[in-house]
Protein backbone atom coordinates (compact mmCIF):
# COMPACT_ATOMS: atom_id res chain seq x y z
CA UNK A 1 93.49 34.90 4.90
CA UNK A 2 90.51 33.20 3.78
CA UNK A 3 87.16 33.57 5.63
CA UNK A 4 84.42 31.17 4.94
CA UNK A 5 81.40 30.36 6.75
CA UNK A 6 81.08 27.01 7.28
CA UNK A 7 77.73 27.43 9.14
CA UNK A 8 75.75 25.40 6.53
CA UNK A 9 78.76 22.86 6.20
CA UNK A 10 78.27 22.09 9.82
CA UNK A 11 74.23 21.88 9.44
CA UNK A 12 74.33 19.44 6.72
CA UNK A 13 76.54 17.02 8.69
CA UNK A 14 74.50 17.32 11.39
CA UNK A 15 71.46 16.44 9.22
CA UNK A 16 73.30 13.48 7.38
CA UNK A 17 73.96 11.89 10.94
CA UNK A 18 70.40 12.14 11.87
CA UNK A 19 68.84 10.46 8.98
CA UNK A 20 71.88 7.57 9.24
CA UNK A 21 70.52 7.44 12.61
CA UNK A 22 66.99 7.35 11.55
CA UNK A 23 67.82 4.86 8.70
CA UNK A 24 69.48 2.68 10.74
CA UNK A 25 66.72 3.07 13.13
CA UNK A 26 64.56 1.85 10.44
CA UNK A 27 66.52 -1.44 9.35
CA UNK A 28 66.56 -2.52 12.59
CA UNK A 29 62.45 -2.31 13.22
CA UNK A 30 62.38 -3.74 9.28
CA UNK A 31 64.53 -6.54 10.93
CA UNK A 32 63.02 -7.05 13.79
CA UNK A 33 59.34 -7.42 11.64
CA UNK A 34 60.79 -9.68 9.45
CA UNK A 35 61.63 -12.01 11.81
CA UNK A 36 58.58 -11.92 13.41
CA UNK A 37 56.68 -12.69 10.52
CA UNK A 38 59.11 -15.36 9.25
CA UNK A 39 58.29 -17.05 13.07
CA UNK A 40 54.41 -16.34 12.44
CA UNK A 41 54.67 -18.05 9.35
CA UNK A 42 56.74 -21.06 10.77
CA UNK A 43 54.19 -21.65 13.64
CA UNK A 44 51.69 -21.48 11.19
CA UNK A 45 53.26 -24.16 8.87
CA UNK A 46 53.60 -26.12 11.85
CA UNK A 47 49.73 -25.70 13.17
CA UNK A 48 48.92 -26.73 9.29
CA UNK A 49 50.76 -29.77 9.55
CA UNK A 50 49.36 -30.77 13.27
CA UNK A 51 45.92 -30.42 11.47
CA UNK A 52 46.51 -32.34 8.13
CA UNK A 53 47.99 -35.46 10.75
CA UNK A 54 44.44 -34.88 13.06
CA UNK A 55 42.62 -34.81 9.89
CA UNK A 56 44.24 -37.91 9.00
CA UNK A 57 44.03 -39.70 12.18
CA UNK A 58 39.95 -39.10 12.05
CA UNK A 59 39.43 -40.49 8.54
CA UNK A 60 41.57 -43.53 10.07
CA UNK A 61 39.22 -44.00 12.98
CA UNK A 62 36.14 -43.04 10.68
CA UNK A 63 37.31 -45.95 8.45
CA UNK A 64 37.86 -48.21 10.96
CA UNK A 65 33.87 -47.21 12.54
CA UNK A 66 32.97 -48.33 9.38
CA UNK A 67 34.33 -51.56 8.76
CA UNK A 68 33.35 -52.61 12.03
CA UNK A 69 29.69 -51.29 11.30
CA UNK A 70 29.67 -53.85 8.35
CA UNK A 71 31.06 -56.49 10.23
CA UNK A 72 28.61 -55.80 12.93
CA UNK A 73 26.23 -56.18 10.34
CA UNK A 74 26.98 -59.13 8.28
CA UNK A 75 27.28 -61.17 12.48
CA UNK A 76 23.57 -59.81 12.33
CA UNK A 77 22.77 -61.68 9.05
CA UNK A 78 25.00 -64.71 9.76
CA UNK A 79 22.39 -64.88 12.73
CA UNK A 80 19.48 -64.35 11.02
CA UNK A 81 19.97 -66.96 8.86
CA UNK A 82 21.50 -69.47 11.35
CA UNK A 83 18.51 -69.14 13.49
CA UNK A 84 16.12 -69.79 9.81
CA UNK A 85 18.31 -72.63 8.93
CA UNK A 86 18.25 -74.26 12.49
CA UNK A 87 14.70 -73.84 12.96
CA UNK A 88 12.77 -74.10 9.85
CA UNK A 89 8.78 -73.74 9.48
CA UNK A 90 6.71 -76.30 10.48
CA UNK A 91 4.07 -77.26 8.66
């Protein structure tokens, strides 16, 4: 008859289950962060791109403000100089 205690046997399988629960434990929250961050980053692409298209709708509008500033201004002119041409000095 053999007799061995298998005390320390039993310990270390107990302490290999833990940290396989711990581990796993671990992935998940590692997981779980990932994910989150991949969504962050996502909604943040998406915000960036909602921006660059507002950006590029106001430079539109701004160039469009701008042209019809000029053409505003050359009706001005075109005025001006009707008015000279159609009533000229008298001397």
């Amino acid at each position: 008859m053999v007799d061995h205690d298998i005390t320390e046997l039993h310990l270390a399988a107990q302490r290999q289950a833990n940290y396989t629960v711990e581990i796993e434990r671990m992935w998940n929250e590692q997981t779980y962060l990932t994910t989150q961050l991949a969504e962050s980053l996502n909604d943040l692409a998406d915000s960036k791109a909602e921006t660059d298209a507002a950006l590029e709708q106001l430079k539109r509008a701004q160039g469009a403000m701008v042209h019809t500033e000029k053409m505003a201004s050359i009706g001005v002119l075109a005025a001006g100089i009707a008015h000279e041409i159609n009533n000229p000095l008298v001397m």
